[in-house]
N, C-alpha and C. Protein backbone atom coordinates (compact mmCIF):
# COMPACT_ATOMS: atom_id res chain seq x y z
N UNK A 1 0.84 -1.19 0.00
CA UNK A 1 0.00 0.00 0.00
C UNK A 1 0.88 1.25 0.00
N UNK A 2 0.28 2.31 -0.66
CA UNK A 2 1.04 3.47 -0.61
C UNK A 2 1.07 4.55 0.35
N UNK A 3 1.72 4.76 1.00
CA UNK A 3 1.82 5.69 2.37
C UNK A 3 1.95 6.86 2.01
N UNK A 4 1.40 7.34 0.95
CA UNK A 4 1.71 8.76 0.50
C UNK A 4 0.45 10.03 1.46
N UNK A 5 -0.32 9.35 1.95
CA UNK A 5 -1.59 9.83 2.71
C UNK A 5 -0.99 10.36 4.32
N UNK A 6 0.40 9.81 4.23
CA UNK A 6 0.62 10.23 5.69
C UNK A 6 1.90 10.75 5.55
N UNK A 7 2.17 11.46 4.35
CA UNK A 7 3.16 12.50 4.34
C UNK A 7 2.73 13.50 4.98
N UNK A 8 3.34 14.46 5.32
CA UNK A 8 2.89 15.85 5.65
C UNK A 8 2.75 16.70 4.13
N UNK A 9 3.99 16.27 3.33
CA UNK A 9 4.11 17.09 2.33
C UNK A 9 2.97 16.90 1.41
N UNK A 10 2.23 15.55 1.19
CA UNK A 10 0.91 15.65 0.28
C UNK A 10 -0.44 16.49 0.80
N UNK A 11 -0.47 16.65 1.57
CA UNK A 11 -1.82 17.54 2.25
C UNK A 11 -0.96 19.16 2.15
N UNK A 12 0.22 19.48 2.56
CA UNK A 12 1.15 20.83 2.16
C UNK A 12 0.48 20.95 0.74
N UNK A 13 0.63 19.91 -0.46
CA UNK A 13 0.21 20.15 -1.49
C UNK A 13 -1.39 20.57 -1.67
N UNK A 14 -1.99 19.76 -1.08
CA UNK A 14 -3.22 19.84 -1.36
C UNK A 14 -3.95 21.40 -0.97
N UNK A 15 -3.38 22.06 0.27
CA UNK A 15 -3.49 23.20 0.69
C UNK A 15 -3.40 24.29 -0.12
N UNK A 16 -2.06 23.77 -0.44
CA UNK A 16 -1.45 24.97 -1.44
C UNK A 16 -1.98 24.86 -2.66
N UNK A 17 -2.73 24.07 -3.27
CA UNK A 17 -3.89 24.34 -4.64
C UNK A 17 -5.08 24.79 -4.28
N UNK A 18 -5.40 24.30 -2.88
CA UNK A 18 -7.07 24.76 -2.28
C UNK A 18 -6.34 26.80 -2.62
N UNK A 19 -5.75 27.11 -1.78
CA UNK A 19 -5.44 28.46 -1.58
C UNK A 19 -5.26 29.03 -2.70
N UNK A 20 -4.38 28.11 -3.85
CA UNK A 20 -4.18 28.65 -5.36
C UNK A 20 -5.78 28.94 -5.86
N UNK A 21 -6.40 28.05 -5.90
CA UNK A 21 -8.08 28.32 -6.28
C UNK A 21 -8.39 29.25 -5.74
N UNK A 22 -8.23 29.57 -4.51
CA UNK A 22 -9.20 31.06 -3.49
C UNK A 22 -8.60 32.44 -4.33
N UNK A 23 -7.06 32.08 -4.31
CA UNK A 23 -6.80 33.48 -4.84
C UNK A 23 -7.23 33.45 -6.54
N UNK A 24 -7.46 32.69 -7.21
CA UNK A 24 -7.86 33.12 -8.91
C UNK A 24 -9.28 33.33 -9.03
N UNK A 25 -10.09 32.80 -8.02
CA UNK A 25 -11.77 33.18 -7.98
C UNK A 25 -11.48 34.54 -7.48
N UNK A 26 -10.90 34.96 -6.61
CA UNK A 26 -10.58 36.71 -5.93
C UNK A 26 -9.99 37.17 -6.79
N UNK A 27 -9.44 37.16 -7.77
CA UNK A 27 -8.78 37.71 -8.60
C UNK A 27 -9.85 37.96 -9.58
N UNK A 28 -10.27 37.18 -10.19
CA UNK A 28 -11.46 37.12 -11.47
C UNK A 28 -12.48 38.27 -10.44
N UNK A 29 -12.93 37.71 -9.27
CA UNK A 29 -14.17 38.89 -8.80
C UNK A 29 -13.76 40.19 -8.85
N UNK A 30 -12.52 40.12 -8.41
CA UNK A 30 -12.05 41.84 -7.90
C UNK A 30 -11.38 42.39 -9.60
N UNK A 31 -11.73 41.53 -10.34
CA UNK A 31 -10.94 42.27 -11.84
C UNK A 31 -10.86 43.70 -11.77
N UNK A 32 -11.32 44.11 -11.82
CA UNK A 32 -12.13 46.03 -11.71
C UNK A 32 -11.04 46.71 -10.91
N UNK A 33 -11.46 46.06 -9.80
CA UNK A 33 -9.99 46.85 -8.76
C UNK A 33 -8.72 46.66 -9.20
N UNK A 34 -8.46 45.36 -9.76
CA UNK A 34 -6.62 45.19 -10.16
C UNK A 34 -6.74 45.66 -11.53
N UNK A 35 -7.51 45.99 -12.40
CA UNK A 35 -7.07 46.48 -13.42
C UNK A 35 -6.79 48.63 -13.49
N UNK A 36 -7.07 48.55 -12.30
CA UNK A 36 -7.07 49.91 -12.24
C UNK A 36 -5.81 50.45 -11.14
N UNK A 37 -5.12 49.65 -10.77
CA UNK A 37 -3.85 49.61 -10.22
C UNK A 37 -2.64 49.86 -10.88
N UNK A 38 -1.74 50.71 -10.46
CA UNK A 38 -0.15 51.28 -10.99
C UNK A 38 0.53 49.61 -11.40
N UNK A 39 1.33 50.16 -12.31
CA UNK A 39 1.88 48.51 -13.14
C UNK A 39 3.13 47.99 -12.41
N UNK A 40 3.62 48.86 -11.39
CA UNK A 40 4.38 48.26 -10.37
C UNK A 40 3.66 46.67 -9.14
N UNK A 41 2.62 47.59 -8.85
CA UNK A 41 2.16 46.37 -7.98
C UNK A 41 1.38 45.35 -8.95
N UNK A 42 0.91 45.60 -10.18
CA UNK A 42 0.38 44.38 -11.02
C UNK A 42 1.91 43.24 -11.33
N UNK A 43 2.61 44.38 -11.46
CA UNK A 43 4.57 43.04 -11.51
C UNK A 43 4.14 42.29 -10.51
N UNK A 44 4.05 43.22 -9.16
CA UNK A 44 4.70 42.36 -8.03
C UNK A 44 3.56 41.12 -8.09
N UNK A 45 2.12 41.29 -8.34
CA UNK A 45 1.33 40.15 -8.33
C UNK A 45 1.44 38.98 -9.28
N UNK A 46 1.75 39.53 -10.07
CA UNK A 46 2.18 38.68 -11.49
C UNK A 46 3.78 37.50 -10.93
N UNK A 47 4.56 38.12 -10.42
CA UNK A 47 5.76 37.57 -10.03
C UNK A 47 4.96 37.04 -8.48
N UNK A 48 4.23 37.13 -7.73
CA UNK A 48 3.76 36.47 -6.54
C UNK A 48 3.00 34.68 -6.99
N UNK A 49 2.33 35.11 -8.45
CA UNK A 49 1.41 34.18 -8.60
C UNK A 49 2.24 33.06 -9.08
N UNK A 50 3.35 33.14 -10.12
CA UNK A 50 4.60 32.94 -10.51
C UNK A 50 5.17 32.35 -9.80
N UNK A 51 5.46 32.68 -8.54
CA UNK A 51 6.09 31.54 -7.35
C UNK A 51 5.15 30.91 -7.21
N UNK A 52 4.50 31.06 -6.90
CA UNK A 52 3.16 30.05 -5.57
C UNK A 52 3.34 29.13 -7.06
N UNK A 53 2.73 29.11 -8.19
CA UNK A 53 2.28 28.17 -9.37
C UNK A 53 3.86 27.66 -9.44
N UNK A 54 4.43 27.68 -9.09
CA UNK A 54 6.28 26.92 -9.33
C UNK A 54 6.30 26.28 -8.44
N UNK A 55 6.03 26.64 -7.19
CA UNK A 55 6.39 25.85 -5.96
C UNK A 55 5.15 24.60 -5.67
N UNK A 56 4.47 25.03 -6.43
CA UNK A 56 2.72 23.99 -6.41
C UNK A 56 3.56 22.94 -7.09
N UNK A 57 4.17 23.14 -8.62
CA UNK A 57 4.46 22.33 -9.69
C UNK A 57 5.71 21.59 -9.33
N UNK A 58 6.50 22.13 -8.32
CA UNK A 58 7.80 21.44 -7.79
C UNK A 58 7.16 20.32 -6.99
N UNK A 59 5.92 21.14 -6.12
CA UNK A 59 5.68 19.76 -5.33
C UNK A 59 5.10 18.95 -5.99
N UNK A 60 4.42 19.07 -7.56
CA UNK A 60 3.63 17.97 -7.76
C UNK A 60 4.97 16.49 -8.26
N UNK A 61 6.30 17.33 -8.48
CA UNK A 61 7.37 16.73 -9.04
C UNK A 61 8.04 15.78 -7.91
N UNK A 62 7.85 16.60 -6.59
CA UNK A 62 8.27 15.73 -6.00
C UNK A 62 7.80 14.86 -5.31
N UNK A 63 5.97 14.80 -5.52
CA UNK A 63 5.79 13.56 -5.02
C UNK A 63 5.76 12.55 -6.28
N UNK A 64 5.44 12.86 -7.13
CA UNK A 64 5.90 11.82 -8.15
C UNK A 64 7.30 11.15 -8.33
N UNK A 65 8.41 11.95 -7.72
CA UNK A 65 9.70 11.00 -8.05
C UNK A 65 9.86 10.11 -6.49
N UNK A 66 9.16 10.64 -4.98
CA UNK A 66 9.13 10.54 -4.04
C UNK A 66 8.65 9.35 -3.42
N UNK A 67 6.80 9.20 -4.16
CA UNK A 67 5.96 8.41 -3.67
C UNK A 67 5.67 7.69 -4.60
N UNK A 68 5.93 8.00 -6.08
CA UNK A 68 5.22 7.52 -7.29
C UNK A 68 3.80 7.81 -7.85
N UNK A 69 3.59 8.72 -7.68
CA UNK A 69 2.28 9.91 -7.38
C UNK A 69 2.18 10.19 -8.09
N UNK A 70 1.09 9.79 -9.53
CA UNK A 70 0.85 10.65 -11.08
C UNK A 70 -0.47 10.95 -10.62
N UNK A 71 -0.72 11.90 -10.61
CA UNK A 71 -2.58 12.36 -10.61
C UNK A 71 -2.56 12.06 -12.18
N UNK A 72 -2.24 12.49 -13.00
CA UNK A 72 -2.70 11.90 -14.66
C UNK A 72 -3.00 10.78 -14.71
N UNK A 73 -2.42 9.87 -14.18
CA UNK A 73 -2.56 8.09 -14.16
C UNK A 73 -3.39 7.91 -13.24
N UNK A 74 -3.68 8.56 -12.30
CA UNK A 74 -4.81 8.24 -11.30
C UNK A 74 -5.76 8.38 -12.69
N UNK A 75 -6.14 9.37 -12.61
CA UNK A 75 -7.10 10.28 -13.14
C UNK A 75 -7.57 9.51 -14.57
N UNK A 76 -7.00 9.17 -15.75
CA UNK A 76 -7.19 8.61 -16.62
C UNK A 76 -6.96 6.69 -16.99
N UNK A 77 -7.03 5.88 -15.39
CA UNK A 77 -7.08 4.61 -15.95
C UNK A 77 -7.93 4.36 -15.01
């Protein structure tokens, strides 16, 4: 059986996409407000979202070389 359920780091993951989702629904609602913002702080959000989506995609890398963890192969057999 696979013990990947009692990593800490797979639920870290799972968090960190729940939170990725909260902020792109807040983003899409509040469009209005961030499009009317100086292009300095639209960088800094642009380069914020940029990490978080790298560090999501590192972890999805490392539970796949880690635990053997494909959500694609879950997902499609």
């Amino acid at each position: 059986m696979n013990k990947i359920y009692l990593a800490p780091s797979f639920y870290a993951h799972i968090i960190n996409g729940f939170l990725l989702l909260i902020a792109i629904i807040l983003l899409c609602k509040n469009y209005s407000n961030i499009k009317n913002i100086d292009s300095y702080k639209i960088i800094i959000l642009i380069l914020l979202f940029s990490i978080s989506i790298g560090i999501h995609g590192l972890s999805h890398s490392l539970l796949e070389k880690n635990y053997n963890y494909n959500l694609m192969t879950i997902m499609y057999s």
